[in-house]
Protein backbone atom coordinates (compact mmCIF):
# COMPACT_ATOMS: atom_id res chain seq x y z
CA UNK A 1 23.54 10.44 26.38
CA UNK A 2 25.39 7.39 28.37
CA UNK A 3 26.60 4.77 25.96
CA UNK A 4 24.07 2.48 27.44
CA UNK A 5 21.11 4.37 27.44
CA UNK A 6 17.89 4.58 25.72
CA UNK A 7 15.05 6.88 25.16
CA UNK A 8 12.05 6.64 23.51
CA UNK A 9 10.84 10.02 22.66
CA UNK A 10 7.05 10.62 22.76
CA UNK A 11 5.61 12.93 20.10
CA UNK A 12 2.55 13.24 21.20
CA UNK A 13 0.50 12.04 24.38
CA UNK A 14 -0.36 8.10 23.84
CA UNK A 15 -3.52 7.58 26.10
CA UNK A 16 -2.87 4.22 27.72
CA UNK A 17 -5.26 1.43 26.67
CA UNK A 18 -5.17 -2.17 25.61
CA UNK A 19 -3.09 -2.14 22.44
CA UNK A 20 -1.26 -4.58 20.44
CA UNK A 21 2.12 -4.00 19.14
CA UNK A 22 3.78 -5.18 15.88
CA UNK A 23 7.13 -5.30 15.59
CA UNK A 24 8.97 -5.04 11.98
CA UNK A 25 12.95 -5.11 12.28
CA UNK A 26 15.34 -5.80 9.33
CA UNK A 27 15.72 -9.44 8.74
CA UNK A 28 15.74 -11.87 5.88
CA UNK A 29 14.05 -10.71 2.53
CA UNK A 30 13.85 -7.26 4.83
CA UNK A 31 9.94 -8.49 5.29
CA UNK A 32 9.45 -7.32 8.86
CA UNK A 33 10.31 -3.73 7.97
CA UNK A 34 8.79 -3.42 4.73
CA UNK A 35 5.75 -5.09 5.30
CA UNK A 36 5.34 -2.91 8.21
CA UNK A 37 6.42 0.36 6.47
CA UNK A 38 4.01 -0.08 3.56
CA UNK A 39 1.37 -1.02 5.93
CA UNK A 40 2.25 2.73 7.83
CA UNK A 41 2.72 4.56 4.82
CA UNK A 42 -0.60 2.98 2.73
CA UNK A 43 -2.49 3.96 5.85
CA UNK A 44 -1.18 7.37 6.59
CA UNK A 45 -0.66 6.12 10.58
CA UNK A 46 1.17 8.57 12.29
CA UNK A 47 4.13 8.80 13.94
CA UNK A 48 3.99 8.86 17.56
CA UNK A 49 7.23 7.97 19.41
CA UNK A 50 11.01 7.12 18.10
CA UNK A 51 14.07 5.47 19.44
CA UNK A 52 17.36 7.34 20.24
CA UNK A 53 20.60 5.10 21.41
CA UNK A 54 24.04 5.10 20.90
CA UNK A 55 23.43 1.39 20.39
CA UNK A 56 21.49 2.29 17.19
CA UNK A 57 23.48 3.30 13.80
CA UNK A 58 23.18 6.64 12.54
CA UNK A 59 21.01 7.09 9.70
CA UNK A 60 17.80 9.52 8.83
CA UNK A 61 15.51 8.92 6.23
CA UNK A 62 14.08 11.41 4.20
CA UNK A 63 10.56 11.30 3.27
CA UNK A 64 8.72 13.41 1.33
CA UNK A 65 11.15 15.84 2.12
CA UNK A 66 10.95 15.17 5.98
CA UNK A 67 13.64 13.81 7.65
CA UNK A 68 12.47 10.85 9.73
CA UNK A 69 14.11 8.82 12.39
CA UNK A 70 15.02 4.97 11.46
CA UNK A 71 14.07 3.36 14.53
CA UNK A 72 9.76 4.59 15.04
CA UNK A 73 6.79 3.95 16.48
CA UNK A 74 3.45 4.70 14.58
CA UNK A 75 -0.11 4.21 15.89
CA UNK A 76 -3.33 2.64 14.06
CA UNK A 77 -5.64 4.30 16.54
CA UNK A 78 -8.48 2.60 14.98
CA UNK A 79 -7.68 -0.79 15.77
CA UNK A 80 -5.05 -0.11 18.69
CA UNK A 81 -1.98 -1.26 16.79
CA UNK A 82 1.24 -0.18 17.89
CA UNK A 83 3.47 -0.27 14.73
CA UNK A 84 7.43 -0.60 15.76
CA UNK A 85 9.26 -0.40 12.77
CA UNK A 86 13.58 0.27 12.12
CA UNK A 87 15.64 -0.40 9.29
CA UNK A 88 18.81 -0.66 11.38
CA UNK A 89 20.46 -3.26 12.01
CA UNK A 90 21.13 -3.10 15.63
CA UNK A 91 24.72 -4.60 16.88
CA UNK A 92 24.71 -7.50 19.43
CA UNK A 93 25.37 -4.97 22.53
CA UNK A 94 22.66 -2.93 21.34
CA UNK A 95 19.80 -5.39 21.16
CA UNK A 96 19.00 -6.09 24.89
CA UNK A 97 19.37 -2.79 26.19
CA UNK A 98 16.85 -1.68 23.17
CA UNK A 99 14.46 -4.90 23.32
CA UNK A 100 14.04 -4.47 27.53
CA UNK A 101 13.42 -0.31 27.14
CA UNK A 102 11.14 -1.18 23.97
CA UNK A 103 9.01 -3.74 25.93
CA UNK A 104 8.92 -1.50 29.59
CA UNK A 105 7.92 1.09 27.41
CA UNK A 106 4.85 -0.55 25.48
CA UNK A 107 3.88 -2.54 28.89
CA UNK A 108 3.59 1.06 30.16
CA UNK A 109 1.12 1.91 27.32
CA UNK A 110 -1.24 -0.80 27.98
CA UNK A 111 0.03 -3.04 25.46
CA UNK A 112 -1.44 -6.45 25.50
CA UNK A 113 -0.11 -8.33 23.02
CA UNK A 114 3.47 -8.03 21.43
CA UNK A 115 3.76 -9.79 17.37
CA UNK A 116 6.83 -10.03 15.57
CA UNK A 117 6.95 -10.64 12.25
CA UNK A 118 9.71 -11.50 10.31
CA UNK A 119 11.54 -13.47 7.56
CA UNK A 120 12.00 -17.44 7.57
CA UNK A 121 14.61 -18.08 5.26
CA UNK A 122 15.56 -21.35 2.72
CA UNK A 123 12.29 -22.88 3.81
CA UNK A 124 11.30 -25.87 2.39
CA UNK A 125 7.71 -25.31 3.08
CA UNK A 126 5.22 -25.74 0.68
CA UNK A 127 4.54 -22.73 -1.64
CA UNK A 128 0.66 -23.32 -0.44
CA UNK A 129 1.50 -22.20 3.16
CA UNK A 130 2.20 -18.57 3.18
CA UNK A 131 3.07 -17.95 7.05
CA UNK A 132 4.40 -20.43 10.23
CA UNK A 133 3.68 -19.39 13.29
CA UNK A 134 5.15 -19.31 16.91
CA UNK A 135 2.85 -18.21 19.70
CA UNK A 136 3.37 -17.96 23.27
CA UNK A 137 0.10 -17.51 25.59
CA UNK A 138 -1.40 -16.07 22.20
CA UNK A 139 -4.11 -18.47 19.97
CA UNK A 140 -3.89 -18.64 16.57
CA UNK A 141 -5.10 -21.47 15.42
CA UNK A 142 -8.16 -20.44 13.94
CA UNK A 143 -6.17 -18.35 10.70
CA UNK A 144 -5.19 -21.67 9.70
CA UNK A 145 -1.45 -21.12 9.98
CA UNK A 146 0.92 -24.32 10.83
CA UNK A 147 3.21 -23.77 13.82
CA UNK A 148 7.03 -23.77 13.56
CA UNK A 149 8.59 -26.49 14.13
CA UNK A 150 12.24 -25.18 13.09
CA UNK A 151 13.26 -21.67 12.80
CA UNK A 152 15.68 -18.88 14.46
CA UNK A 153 15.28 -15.04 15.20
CA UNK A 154 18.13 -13.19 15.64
CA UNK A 155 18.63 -9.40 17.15
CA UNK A 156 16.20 -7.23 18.78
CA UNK A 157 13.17 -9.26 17.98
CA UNK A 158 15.43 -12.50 19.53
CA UNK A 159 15.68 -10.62 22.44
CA UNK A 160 11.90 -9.34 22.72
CA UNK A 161 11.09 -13.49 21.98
CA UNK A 162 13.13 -14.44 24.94
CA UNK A 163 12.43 -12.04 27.68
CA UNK A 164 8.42 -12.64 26.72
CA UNK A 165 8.85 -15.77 26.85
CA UNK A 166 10.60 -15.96 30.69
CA UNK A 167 8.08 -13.19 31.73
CA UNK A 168 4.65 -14.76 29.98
CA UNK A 169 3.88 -12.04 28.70
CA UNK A 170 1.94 -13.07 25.46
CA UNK A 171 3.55 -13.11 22.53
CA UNK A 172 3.70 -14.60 18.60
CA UNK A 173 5.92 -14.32 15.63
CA UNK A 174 4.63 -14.85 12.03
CA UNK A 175 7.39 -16.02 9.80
CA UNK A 176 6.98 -15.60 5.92
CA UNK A 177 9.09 -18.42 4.24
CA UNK A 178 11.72 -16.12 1.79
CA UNK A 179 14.60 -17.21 -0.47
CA UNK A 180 16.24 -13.53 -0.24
CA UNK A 181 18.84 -12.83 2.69
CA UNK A 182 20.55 -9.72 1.53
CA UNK A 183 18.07 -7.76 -1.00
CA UNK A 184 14.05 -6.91 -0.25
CA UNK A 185 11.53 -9.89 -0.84
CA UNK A 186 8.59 -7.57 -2.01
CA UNK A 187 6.75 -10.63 -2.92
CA UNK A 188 6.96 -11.81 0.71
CA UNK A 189 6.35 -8.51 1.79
CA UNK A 190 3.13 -8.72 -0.24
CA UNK A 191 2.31 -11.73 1.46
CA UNK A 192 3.18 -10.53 5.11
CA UNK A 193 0.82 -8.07 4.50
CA UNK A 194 -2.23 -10.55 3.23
CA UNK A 195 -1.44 -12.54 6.51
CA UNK A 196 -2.11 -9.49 8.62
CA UNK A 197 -5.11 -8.38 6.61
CA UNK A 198 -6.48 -11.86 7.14
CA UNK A 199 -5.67 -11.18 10.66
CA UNK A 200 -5.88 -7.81 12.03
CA UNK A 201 -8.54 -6.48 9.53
CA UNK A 202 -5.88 -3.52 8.40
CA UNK A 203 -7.59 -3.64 4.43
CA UNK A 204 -4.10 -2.82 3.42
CA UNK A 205 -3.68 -3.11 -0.64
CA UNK A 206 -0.45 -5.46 -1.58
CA UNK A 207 -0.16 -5.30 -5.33
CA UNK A 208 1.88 -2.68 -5.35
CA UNK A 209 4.45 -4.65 -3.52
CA UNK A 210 3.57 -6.95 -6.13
CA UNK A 211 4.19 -5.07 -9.07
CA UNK A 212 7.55 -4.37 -7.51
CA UNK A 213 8.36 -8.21 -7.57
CA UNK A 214 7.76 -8.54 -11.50
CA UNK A 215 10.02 -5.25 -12.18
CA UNK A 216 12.83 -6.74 -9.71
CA UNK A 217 12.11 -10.27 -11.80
CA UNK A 218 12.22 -8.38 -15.09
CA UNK A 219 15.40 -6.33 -14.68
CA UNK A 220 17.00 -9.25 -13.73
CA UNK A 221 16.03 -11.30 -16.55
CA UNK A 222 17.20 -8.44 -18.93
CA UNK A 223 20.29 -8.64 -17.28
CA UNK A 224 21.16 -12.31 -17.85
CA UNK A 225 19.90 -11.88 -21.23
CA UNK A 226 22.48 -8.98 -21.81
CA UNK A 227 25.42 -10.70 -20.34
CA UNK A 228 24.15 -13.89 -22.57
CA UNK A 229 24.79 -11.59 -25.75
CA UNK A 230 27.47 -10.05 -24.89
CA UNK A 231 29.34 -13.74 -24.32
CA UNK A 232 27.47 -15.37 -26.90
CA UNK A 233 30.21 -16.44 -29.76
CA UNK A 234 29.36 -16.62 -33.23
């Protein structure tokens, strides 16, 4: 393999028709990719295509005993979803090469629509308002969802953004307001998910998710408690 190429490996014959595709990357509070792999995994969607590039850092995940590529694509065949989904954090030189490939390829399928959905981080929105939303030649105004006014996407899915955006080819991020850059927001994974039940009709359960928040809350509590007794002077 060239150092600038990419292949997306088919596992299976994907009859062209008029899909949408969902793309969860690594990002802030990791929401894009967990949201997306709990949504693949709660479903039992199957894997139909994966990413190979020297642009994309080496790692395999091991599931159930099955080794599994990081960067995947997984079909809802019931409701045409595409499901694009990587927990890699692609360098800079990496991301157009993989975003242009990525977006040939799912034009190719008969993709229609291309979402992103990702983390908005330090928002100041209110706690009320559980997604913002930028659209391009996609309406989305009846969910109920505020557009974003300020925001940033960085990456693969910055790439995907921009070259939609100079081709028209239609297009929308939903961005979950997070307070978590570095370690998984399960609670705004849990909420990523309720904003594409609400949308796409996937009937996806979130507490789990959930119940992860309170044991990541309580752990951490019982942390600062210990460290409070063990510098507490008498």
């Amino acid at each position: 393999m060239s150092d600038n190429s990419v292949e997306i490996r088919e596992l299976k014959p994907i009859p062209k028709g008029e899909y949408r595709a969902l793309l969860g990357f690594a990002g802030a509070g990791f929401i894009g990719n967990t949201a997306t792999m709990f949504i693949v995994r709660s479903k039992g969607f199957q894997q139909v295509a994966w990413i190979k590039s020297n642009h994309i850092p080496p790692m395999t995940l091991i599931t159930n005993g099955v080794p599994m590529q990081s960067f995947r694509v997984h079909l809802d065949e019931a409701e045409k979803i595409l499901f694009v989904i990587t927990e890699s954090l692609v360098p800079a030189e990496g991301c157009w090469p993989i975003a242009e490939a990525l977006l040939k390829w799912l034009k190719a399928r008969g993709v229609q629509e291309v979402y992103s959905l990702d983390g908005l981080p330090f928002s100041a929105v209110s706690p009320e308002i559980k997604a913002l939303i930028y659209a391009n030649k996609i309406d989305l105004t009846k969910h109920g969802y505020p557009a974003l006014r300020e925001g940033a996407l960085s990456g693969v899915s910055s790439c995907v953004l921009e070259e939609c955006v100079d081709k028209g080819y239609p297009y929308a991020c939903l961005f979950i307001p997070t307070n978590k850059l570095t370690s998984i927001d399960y609670a705004g994974s849990a909420e990523a998910i309720d904003v594409l039940n609400k949308m796409f009709k996937l009937g996806v359960d979130s507490s789990p998710l959930r119940a992860s928040d309170d044991a990541q809350k309580k752990a951490v509590e019982q942390k600062q408690t210990g460290l409070g007794k063990m510098f507490k002077r008498d």
